[in-house]
Protein backbone atom coordinates (compact mmCIF):
# COMPACT_ATOMS: atom_id res chain seq x y z
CA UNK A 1 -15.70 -5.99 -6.83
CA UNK A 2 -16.06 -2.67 -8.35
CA UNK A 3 -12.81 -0.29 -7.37
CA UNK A 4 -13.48 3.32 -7.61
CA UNK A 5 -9.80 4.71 -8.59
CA UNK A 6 -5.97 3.74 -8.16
CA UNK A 7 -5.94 4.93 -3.98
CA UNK A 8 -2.15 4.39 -4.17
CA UNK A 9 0.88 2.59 -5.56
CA UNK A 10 3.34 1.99 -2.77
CA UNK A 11 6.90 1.81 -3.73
CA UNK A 12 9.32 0.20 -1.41
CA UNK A 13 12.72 1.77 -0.49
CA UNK A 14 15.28 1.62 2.03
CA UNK A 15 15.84 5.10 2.75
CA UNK A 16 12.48 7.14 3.37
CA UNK A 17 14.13 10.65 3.42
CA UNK A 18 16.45 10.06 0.44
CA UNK A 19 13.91 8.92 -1.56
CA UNK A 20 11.51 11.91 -0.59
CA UNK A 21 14.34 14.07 -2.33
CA UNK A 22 13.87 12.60 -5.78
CA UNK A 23 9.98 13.07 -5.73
CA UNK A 24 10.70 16.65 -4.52
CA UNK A 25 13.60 18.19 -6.19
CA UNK A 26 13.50 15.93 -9.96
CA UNK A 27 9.64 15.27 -10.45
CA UNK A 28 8.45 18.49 -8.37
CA UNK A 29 5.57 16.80 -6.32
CA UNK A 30 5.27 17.82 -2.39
CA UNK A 31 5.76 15.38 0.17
CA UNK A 32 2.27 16.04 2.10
CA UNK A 33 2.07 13.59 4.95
CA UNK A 34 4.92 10.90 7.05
CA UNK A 35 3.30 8.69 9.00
CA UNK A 36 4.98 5.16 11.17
CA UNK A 37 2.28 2.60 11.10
CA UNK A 38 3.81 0.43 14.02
CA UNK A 39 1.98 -3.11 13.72
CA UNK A 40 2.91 -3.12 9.56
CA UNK A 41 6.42 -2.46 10.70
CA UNK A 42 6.78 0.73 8.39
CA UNK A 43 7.44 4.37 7.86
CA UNK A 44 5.29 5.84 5.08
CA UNK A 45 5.19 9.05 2.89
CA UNK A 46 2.74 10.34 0.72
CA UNK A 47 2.70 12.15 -2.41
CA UNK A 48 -0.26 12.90 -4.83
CA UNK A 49 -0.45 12.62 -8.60
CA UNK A 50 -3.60 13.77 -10.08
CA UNK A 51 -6.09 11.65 -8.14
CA UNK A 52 -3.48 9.19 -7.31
CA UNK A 53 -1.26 8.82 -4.22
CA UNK A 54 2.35 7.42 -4.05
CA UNK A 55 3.24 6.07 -0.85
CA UNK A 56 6.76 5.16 0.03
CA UNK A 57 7.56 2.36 2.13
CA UNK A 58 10.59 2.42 4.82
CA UNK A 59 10.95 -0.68 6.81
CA UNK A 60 11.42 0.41 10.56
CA UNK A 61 12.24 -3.26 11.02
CA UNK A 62 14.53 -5.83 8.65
CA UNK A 63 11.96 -8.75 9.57
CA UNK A 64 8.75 -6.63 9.19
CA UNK A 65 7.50 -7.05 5.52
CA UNK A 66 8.78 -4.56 3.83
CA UNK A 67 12.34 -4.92 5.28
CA UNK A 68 11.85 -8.63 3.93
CA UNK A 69 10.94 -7.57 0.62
CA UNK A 70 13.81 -5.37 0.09
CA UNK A 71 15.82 -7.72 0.97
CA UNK A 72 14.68 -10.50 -1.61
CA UNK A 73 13.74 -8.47 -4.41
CA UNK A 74 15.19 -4.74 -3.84
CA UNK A 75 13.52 -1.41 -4.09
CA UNK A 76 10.63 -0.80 -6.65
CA UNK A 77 6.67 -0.93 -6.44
CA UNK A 78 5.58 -2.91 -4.01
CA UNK A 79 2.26 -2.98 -4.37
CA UNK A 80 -1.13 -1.28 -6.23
CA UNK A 81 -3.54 0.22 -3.79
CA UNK A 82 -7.88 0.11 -5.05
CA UNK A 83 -10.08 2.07 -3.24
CA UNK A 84 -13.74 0.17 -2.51
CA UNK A 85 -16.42 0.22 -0.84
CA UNK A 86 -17.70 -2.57 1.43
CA UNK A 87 -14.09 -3.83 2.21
CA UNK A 88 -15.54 -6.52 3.98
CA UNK A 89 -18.34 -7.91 1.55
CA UNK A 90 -15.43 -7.29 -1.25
CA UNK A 91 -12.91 -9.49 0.42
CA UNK A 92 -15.82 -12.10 0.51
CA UNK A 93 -16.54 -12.40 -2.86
CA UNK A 94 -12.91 -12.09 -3.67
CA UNK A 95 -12.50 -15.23 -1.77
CA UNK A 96 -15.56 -16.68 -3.38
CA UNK A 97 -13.97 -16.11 -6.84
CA UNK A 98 -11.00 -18.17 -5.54
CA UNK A 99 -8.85 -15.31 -4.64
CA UNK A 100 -6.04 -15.96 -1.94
CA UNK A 101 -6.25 -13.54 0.74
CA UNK A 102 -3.57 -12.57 3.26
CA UNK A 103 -5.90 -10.64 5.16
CA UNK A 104 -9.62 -12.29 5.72
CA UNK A 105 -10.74 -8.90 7.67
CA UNK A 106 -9.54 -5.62 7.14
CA UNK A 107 -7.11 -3.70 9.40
CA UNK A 108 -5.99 -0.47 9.94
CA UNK A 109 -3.34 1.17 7.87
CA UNK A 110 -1.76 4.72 6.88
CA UNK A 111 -4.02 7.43 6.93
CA UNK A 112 -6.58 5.79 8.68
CA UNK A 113 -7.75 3.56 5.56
CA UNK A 114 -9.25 0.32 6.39
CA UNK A 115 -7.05 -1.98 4.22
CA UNK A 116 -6.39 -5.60 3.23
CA UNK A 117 -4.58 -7.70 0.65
CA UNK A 118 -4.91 -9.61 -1.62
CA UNK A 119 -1.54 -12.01 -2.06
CA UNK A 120 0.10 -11.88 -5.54
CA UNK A 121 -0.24 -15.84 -6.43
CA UNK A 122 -3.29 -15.59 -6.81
CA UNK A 123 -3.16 -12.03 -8.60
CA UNK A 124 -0.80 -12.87 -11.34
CA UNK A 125 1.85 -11.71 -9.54
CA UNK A 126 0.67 -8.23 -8.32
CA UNK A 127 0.47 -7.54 -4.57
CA UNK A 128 -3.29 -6.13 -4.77
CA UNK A 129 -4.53 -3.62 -1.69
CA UNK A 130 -7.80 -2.96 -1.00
CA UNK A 131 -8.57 0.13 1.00
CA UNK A 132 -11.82 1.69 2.08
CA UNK A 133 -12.48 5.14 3.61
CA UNK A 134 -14.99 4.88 5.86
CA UNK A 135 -15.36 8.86 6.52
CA UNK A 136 -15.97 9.08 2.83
């Protein structure tokens, strides 16, 4: 596994269009894309730092993941986002090197990335995403 760049950190928080306001009015960066990705149970938006993104994460359901996670550990970073090529053959050898995966075949996420992850036991506590662009 080889990642290209930092695609994203997603940050979770409980109120999407509160939270917009801080990135916008104290650190000055433009909310450029909201976007409800049903089956993950979330409301997303998208800022960009440099060649980085920061996605926020809404939960648009208390049992979905992300409602879950705010409700154990609170709002903060949820997760750090690679970007790859060969999401597939990456996720292999990821498992090969003893890597425990939550998702065994990428699926569709925000912005039409195909993603997958990696869970945190087995990633010294990080929640790692994969995500490929296949119109790259």
């Amino acid at each position: 596994m080889k990642p290209t760049h930092i695609e994203h950190i997603g940050i979770a928080v409980k109120d999407l269009q509160d939270s917009i306001k801080y990135y916008e009015e104290v650190l000055g960066l433009e909310c450029y894309a909201i976007e409800e990705v049903k089956d993950q149970k979330v409301k997303t938006a998208f800022f960009k730092v440099g060649d980085t993104k920061i996605e926020l994460l809404e939960s648009t359901d208390p049992e979905g993941p992300i409602g879950k996670y705010i409700e154990k550990k609170g709002e903060g970073v949820h997760h750090i986002a690679f970007a790859v090529k060969g999401i597939e053959k990456v996720l292999e050898e990821a498992e090969n090197k003893g890597m425990r995966l939550i998702d065994k075949q990428p699926r569709k996420g925000a912005e039409g990335l195909d993603i997958a992850f990696l869970h945190p036991k087995s990633t010294h506590g990080v929640l790692t995403e994969l995500c490929e662009n296949k119109n790259e």
